[in-house]
C-alpha atoms as a PDB file:
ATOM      1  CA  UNK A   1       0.000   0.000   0.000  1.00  0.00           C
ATOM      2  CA  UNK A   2       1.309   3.459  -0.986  1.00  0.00           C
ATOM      3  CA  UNK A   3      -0.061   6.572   1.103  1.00  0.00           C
ATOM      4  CA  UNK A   4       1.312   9.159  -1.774  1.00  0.00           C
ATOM      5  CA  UNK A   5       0.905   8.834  -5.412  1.00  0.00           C
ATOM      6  CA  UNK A   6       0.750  10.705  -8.384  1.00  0.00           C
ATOM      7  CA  UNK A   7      -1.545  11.669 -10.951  1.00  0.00           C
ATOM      8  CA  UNK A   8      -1.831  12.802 -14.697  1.00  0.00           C
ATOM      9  CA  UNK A   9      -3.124  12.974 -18.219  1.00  0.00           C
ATOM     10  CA  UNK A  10      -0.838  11.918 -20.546  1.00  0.00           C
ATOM     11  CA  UNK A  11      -0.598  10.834 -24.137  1.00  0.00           C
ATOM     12  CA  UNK A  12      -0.063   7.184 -25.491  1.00  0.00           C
ATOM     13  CA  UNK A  13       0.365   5.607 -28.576  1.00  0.00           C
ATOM     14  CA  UNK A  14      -2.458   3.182 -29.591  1.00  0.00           C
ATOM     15  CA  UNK A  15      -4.082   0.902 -32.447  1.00  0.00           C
ATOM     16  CA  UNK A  16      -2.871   2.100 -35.562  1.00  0.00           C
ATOM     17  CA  UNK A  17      -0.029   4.713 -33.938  1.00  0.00           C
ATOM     18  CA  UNK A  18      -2.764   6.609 -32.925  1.00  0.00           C
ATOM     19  CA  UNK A  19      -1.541   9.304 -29.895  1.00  0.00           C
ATOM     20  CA  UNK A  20      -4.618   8.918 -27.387  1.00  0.00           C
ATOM     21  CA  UNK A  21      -5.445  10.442 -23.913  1.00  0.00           C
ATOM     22  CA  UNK A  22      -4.856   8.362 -20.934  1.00  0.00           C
ATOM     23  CA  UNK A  23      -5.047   8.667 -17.414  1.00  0.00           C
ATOM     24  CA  UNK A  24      -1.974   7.549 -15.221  1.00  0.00           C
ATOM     25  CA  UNK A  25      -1.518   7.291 -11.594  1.00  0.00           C
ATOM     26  CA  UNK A  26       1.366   5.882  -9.655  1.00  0.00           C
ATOM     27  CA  UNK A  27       2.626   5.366  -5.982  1.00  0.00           C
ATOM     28  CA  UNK A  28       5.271   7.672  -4.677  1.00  0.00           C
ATOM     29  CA  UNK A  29       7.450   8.190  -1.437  1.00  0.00           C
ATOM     30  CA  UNK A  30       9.055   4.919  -0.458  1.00  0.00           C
ATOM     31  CA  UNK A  31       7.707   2.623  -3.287  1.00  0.00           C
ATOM     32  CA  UNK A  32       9.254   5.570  -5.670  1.00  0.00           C
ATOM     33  CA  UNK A  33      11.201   3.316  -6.980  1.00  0.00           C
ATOM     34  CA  UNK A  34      10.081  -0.311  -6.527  1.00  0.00           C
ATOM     35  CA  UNK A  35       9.832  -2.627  -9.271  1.00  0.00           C
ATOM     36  CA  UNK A  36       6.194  -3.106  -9.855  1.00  0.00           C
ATOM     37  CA  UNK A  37       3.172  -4.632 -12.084  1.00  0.00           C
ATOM     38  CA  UNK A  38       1.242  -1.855 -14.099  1.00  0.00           C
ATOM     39  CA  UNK A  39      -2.325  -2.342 -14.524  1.00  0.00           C
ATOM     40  CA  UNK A  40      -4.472  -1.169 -17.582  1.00  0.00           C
ATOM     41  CA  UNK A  41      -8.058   0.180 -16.325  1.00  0.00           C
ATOM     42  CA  UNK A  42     -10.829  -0.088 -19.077  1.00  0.00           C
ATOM     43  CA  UNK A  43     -13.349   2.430 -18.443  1.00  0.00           C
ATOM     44  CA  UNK A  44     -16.938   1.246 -18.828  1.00  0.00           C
ATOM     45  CA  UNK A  45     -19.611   2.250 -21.340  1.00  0.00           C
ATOM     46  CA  UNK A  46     -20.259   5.759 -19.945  1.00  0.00           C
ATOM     47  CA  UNK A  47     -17.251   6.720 -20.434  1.00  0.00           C
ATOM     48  CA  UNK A  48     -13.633   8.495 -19.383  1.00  0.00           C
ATOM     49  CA  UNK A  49     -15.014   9.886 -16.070  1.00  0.00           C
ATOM     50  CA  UNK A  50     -14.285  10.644 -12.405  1.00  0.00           C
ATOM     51  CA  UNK A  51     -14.918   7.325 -11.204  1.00  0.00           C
ATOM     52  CA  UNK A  52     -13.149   5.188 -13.922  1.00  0.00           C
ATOM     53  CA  UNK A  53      -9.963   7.636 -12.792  1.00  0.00           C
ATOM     54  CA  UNK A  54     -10.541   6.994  -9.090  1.00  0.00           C
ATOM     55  CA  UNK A  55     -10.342   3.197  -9.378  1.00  0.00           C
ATOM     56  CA  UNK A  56      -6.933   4.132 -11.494  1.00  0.00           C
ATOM     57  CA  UNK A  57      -6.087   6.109  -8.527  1.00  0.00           C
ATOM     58  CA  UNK A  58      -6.697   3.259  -6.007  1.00  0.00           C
ATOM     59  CA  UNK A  59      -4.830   1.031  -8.418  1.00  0.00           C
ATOM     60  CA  UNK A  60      -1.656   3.349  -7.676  1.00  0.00           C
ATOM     61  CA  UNK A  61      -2.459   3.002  -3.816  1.00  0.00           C
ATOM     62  CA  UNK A  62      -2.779  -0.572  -3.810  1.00  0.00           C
ATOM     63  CA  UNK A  63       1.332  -0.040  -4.972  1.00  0.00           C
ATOM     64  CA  UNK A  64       1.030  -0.174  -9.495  1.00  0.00           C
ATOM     65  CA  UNK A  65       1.412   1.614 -12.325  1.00  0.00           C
ATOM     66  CA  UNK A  66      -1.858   2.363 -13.094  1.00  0.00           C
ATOM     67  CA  UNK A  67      -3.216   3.456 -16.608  1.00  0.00           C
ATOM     68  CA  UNK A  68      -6.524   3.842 -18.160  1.00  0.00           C
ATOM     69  CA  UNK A  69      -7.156   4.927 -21.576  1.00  0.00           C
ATOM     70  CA  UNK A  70      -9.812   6.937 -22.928  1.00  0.00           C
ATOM     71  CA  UNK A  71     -11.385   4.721 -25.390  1.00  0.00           C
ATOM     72  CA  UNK A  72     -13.402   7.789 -26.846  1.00  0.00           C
ATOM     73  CA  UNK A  73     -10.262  10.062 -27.744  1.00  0.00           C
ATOM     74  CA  UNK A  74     -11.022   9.783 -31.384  1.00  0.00           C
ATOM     75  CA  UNK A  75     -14.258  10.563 -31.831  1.00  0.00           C
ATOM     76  CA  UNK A  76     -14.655  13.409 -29.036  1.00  0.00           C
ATOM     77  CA  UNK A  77     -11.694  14.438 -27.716  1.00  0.00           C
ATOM     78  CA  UNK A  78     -12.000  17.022 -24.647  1.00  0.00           C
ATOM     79  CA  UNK A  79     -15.478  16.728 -24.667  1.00  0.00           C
ATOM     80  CA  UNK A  80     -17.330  15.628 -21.129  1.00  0.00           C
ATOM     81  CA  UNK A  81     -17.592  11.758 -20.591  1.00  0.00           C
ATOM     82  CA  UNK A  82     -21.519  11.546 -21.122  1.00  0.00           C
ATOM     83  CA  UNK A  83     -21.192  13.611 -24.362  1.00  0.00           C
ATOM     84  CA  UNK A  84     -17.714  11.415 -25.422  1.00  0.00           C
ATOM     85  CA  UNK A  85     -19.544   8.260 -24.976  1.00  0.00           C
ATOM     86  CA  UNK A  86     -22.706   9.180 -26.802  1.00  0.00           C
ATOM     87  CA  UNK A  87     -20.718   9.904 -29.721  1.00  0.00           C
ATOM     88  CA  UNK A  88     -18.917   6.999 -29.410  1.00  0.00           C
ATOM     89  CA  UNK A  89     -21.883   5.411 -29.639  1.00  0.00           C
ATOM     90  CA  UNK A  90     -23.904   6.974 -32.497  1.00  0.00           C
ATOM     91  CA  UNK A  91     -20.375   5.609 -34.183  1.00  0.00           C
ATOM     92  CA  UNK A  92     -20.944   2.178 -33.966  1.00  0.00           C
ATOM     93  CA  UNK A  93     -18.619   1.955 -30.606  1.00  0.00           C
ATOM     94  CA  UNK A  94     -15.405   1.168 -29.963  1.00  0.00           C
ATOM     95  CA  UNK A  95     -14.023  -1.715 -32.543  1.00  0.00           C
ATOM     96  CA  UNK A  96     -12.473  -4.653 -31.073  1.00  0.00           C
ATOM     97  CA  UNK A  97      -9.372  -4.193 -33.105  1.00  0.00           C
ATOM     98  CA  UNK A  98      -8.899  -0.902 -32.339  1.00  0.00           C
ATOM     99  CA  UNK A  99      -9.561  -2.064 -28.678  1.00  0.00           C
ATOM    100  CA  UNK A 100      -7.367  -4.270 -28.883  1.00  0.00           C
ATOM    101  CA  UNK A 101      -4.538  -1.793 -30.150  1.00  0.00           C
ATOM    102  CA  UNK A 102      -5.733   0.977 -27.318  1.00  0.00           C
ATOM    103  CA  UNK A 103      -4.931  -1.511 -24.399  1.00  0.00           C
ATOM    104  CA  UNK A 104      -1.907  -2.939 -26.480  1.00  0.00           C
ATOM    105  CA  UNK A 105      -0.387   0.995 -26.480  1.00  0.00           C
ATOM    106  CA  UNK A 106      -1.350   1.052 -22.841  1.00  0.00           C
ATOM    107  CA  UNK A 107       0.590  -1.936 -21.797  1.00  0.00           C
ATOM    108  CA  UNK A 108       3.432  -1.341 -23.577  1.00  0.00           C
ATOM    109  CA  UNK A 109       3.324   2.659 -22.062  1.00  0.00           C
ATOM    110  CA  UNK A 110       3.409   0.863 -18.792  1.00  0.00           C
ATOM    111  CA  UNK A 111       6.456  -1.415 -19.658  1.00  0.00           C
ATOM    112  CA  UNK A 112       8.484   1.429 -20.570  1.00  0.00           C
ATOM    113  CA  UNK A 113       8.083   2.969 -17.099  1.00  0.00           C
ATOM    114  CA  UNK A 114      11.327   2.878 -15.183  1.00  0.00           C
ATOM    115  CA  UNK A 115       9.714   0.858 -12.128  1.00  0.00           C
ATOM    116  CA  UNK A 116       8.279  -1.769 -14.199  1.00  0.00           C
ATOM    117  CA  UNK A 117       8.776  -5.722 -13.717  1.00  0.00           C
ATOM    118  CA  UNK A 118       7.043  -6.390 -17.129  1.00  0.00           C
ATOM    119  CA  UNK A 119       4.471  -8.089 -15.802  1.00  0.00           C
ATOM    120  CA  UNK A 120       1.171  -6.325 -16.650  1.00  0.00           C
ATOM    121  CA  UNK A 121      -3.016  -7.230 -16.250  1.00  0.00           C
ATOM    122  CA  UNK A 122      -5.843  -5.733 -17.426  1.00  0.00           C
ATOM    123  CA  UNK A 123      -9.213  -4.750 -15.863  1.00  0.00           C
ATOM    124  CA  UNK A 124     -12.888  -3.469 -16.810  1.00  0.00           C
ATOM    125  CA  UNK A 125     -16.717  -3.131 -15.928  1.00  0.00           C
ATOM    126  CA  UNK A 126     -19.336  -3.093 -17.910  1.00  0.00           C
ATOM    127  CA  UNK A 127     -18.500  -3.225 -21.670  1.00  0.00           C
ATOM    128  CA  UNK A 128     -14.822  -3.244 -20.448  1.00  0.00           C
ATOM    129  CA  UNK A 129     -15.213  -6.620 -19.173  1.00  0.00           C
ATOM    130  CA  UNK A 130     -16.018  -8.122 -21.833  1.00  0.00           C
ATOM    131  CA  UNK A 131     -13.044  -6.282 -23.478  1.00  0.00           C
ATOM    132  CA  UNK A 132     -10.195  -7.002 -20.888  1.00  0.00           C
ATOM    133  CA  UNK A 133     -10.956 -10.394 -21.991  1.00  0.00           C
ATOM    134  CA  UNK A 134     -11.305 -10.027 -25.490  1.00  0.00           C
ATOM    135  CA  UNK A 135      -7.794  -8.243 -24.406  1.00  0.00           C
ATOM    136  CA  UNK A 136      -6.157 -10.966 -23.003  1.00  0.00           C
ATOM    137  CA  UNK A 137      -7.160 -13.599 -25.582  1.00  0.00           C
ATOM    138  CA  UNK A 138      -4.656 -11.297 -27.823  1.00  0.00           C
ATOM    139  CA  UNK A 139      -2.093  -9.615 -26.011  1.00  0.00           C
ATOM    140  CA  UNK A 140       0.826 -10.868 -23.565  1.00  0.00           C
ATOM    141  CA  UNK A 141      -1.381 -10.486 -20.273  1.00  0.00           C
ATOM    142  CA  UNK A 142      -0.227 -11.470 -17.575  1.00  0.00           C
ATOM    143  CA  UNK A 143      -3.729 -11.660 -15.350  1.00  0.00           C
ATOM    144  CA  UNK A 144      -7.500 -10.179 -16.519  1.00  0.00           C
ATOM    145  CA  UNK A 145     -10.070  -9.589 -14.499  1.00  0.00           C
ATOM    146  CA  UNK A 146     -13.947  -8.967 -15.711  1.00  0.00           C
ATOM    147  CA  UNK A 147     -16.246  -7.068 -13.504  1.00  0.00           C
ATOM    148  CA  UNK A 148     -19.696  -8.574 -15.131  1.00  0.00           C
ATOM    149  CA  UNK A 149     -18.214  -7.603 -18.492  1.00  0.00           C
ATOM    150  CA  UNK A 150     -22.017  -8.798 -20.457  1.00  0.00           C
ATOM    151  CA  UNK A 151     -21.638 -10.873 -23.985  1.00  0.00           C
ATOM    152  CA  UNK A 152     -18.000 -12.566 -22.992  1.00  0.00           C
ATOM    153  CA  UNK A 153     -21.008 -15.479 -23.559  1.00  0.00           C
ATOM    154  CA  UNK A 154     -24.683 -15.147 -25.002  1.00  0.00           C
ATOM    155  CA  UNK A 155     -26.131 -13.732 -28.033  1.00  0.00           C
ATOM    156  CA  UNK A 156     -25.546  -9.760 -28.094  1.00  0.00           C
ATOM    157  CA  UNK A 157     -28.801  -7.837 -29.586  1.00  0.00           C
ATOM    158  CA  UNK A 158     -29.149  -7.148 -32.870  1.00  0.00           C
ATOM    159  CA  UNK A 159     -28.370  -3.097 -32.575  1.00  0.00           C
ATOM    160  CA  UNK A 160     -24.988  -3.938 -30.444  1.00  0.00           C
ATOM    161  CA  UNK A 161     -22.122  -4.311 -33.261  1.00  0.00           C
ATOM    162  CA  UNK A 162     -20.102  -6.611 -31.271  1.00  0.00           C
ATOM    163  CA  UNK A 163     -20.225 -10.526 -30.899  1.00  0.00           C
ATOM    164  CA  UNK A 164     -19.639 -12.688 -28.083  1.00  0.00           C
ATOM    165  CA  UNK A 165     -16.123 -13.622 -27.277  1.00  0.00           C
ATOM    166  CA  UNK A 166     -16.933 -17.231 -27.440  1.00  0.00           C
ATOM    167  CA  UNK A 167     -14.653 -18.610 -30.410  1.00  0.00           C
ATOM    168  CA  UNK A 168     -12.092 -16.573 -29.244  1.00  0.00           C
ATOM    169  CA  UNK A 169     -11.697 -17.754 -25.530  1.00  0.00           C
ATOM    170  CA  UNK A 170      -9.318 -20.794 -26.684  1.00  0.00           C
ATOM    171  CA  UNK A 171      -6.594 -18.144 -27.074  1.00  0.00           C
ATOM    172  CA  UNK A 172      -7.068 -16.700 -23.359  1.00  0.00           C
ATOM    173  CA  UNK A 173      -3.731 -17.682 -21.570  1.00  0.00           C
ATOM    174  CA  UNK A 174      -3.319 -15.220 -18.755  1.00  0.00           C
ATOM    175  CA  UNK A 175      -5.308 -16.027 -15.604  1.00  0.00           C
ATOM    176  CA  UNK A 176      -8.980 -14.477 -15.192  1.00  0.00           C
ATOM    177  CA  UNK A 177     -11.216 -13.087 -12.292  1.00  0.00           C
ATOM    178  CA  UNK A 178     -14.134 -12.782 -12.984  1.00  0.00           C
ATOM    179  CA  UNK A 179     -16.764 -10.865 -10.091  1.00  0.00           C
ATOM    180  CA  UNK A 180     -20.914 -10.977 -11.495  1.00  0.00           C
ATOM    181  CA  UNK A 181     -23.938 -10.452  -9.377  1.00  0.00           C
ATOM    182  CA  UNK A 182     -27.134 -12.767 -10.049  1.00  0.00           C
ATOM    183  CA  UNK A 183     -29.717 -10.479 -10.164  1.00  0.00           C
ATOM    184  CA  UNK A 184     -27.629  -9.385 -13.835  1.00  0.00           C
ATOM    185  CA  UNK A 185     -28.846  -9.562 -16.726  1.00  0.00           C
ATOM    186  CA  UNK A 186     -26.024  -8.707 -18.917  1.00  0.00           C
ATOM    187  CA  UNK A 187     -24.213 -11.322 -18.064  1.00  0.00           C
ATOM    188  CA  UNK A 188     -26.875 -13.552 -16.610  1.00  0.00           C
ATOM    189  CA  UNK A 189     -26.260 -16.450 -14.629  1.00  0.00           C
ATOM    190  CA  UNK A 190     -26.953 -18.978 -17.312  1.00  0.00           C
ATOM    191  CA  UNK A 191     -24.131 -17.196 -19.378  1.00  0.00           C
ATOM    192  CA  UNK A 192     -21.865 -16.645 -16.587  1.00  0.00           C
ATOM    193  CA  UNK A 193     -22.640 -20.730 -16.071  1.00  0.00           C
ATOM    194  CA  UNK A 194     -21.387 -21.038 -19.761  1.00  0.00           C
ATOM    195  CA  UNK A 195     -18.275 -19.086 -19.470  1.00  0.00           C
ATOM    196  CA  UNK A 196     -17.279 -21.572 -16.218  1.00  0.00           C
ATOM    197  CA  UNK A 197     -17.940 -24.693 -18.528  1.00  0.00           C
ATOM    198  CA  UNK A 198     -15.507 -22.832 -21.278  1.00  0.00           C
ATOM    199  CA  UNK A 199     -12.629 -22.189 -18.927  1.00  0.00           C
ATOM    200  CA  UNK A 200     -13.140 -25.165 -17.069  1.00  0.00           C
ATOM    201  CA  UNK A 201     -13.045 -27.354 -20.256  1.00  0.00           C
ATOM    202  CA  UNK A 202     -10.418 -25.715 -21.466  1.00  0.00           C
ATOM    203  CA  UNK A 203      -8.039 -25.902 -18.826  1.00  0.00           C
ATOM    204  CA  UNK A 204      -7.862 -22.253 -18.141  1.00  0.00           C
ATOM    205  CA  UNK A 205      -6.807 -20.811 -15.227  1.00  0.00           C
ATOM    206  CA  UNK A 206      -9.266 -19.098 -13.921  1.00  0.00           C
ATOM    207  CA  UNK A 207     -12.067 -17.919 -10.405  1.00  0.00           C
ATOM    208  CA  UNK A 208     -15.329 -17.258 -10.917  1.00  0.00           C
ATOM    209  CA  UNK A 209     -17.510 -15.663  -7.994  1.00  0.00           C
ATOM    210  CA  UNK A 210     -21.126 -14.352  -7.878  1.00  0.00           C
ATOM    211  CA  UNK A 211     -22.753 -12.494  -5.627  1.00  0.00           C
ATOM    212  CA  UNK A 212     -26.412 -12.240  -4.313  1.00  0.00           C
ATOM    213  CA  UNK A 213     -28.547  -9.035  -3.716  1.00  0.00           C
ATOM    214  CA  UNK A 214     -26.131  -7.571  -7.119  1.00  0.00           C
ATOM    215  CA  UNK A 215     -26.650  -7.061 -10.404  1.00  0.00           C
ATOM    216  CA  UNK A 216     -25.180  -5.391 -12.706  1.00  0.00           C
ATOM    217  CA  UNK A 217     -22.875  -1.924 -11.089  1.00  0.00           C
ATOM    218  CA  UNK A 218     -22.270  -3.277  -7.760  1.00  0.00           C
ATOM    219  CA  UNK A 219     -18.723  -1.274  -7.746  1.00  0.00           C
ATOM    220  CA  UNK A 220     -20.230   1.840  -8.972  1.00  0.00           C
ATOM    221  CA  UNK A 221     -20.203   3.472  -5.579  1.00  0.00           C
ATOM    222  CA  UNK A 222     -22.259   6.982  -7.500  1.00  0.00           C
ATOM    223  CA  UNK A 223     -24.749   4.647  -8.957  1.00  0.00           C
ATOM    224  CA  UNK A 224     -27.985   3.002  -6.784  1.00  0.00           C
ATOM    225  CA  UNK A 225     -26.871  -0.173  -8.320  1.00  0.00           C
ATOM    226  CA  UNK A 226     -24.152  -0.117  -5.912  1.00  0.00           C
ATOM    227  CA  UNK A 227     -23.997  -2.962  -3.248  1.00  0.00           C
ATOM    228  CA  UNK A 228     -21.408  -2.390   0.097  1.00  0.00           C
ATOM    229  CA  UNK A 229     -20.783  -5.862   0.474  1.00  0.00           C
ATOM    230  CA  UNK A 230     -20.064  -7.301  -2.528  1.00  0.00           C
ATOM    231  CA  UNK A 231     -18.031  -4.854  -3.765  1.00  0.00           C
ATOM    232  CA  UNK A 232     -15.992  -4.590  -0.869  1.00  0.00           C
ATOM    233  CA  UNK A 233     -15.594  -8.243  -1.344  1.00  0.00           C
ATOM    234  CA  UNK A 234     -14.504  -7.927  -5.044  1.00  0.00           C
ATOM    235  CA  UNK A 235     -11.766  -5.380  -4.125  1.00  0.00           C
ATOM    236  CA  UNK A 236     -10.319  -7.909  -1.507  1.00  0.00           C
ATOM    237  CA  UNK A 237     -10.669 -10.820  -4.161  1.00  0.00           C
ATOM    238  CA  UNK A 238      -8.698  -8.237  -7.273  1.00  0.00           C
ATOM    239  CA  UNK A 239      -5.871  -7.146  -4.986  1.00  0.00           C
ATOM    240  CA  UNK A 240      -5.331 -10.784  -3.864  1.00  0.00           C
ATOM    241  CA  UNK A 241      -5.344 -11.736  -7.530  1.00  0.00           C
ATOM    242  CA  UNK A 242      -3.279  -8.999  -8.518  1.00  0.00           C
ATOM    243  CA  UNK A 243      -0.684  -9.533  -6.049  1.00  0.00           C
ATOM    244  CA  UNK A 244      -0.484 -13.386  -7.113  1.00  0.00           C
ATOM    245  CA  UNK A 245      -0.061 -12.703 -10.865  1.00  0.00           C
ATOM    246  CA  UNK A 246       2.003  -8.870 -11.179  1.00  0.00           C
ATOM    247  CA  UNK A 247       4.197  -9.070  -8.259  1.00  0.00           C
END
């Protein structure tokens, strides 16, 4: 745990050399200048906002490198997180392969830091579940975790351009986390249930955990959705996780 850290906006290179916002926080004061994991944030569907960057910031506290990317740079930069994501939106969203790219750019930024080990893991809620695992099925991860990240499984609706990560979860090396409430729809049990059977077939490494009274938000602590207990659960279960796979 670091009691001092810093914060900033800087610029990273992503999919297709692309320079893209980002938002990095790191410890400071004793762990200055510790070898550490990094840890790439995906922000969920609303966007680049205050609480995507103070999960970054906790990141930094917990003793990482801690970088999240704004996903919407592109299409609206500067502009306030609702409007950025509604844009994004009216666009089609973000594409997987640029996704991809973003979150490759973001790892390798974190890499390059002078207090990296190299090892690196990805996180996200909401749509950024699902895509720190469609991450990790294509980039050197070391460890992925999906906050109820909805059509990893299951059929996604016709006006969502995206398709479930299903064919691609043979390629998912790194270890996974993965934290869902069952009163979720996106996922819903049944497809969280069908994820398990894919790991577990597979021989992935992997932890599953669900959580009653949740659905889908339990983290977002500025959201009603948001439930004390299992989120305070989930952060115990990611920093044990974390500190098993980036240390």
């Amino acid at each position: 745990m670091s009691d001092t850290l810093s914060a900033a906006t800087v610029m990273i290179t992503g999919a297709d050399g692309a320079e893209i916002e980002a938002y990095l926080a790191r410890p400071e004061g004793e762990q200055d200048a510790a070898a550490r994991g990094g840890v790439v944030v995906i922000h969920h569907m609303p966007g680049y906002d205050r609480a995507t960057k103070e999960m970054v910031r906790r990141f930094a506290e917990l003793g990482y490198d801690a970088v999240c990317p704004n996903l919407y740079h592109r299409e609206a930069p500067g502009a306030a997180p609702d409007d950025a994501a509604a844009t994004a939106r009216a666009q089609g969203g973000v594409p997987d392969e640029r996704l991809v790219g973003d979150v490759a750019g973001a790892a390798a930024y974190l890499r390059g830091l002078d207090t990296s080990n190299g090892k690196v893991g990805v996180i996200g809620h909401c749509s950024g579940g699902r895509q720190a695992v469609l991450a990790a099925c294509h980039l050197d991860l070391q460890t992925a975790v999906d906050c109820y990240g909805a059509f990893v499984t299951g059929t996604p609706p016709p006006e969502r351009a995206i398709t479930n990560l299903v064919d691609q979860l043979p390629n998912l090396k790194a270890p996974l986390l993965g934290l869902f409430g069952n009163e979720d729809v996106h996922p819903s049990p049944e497809e969280v249930d069908e994820l398990e059977e894919i790991l577990k077939s597979q021989g992935a490494t992997y932890e599953l955990h669900r959580y009653d009274d949740a659905g889908h938000g339990f983290f977002a602590v500025d959201r009603p959705s948001y439930r004390v207990a299992a989120a305070n659960d989930g952060w115990e279960r990611i920093s044990e996780f974390f500190g098993n796979h980036l240390s």
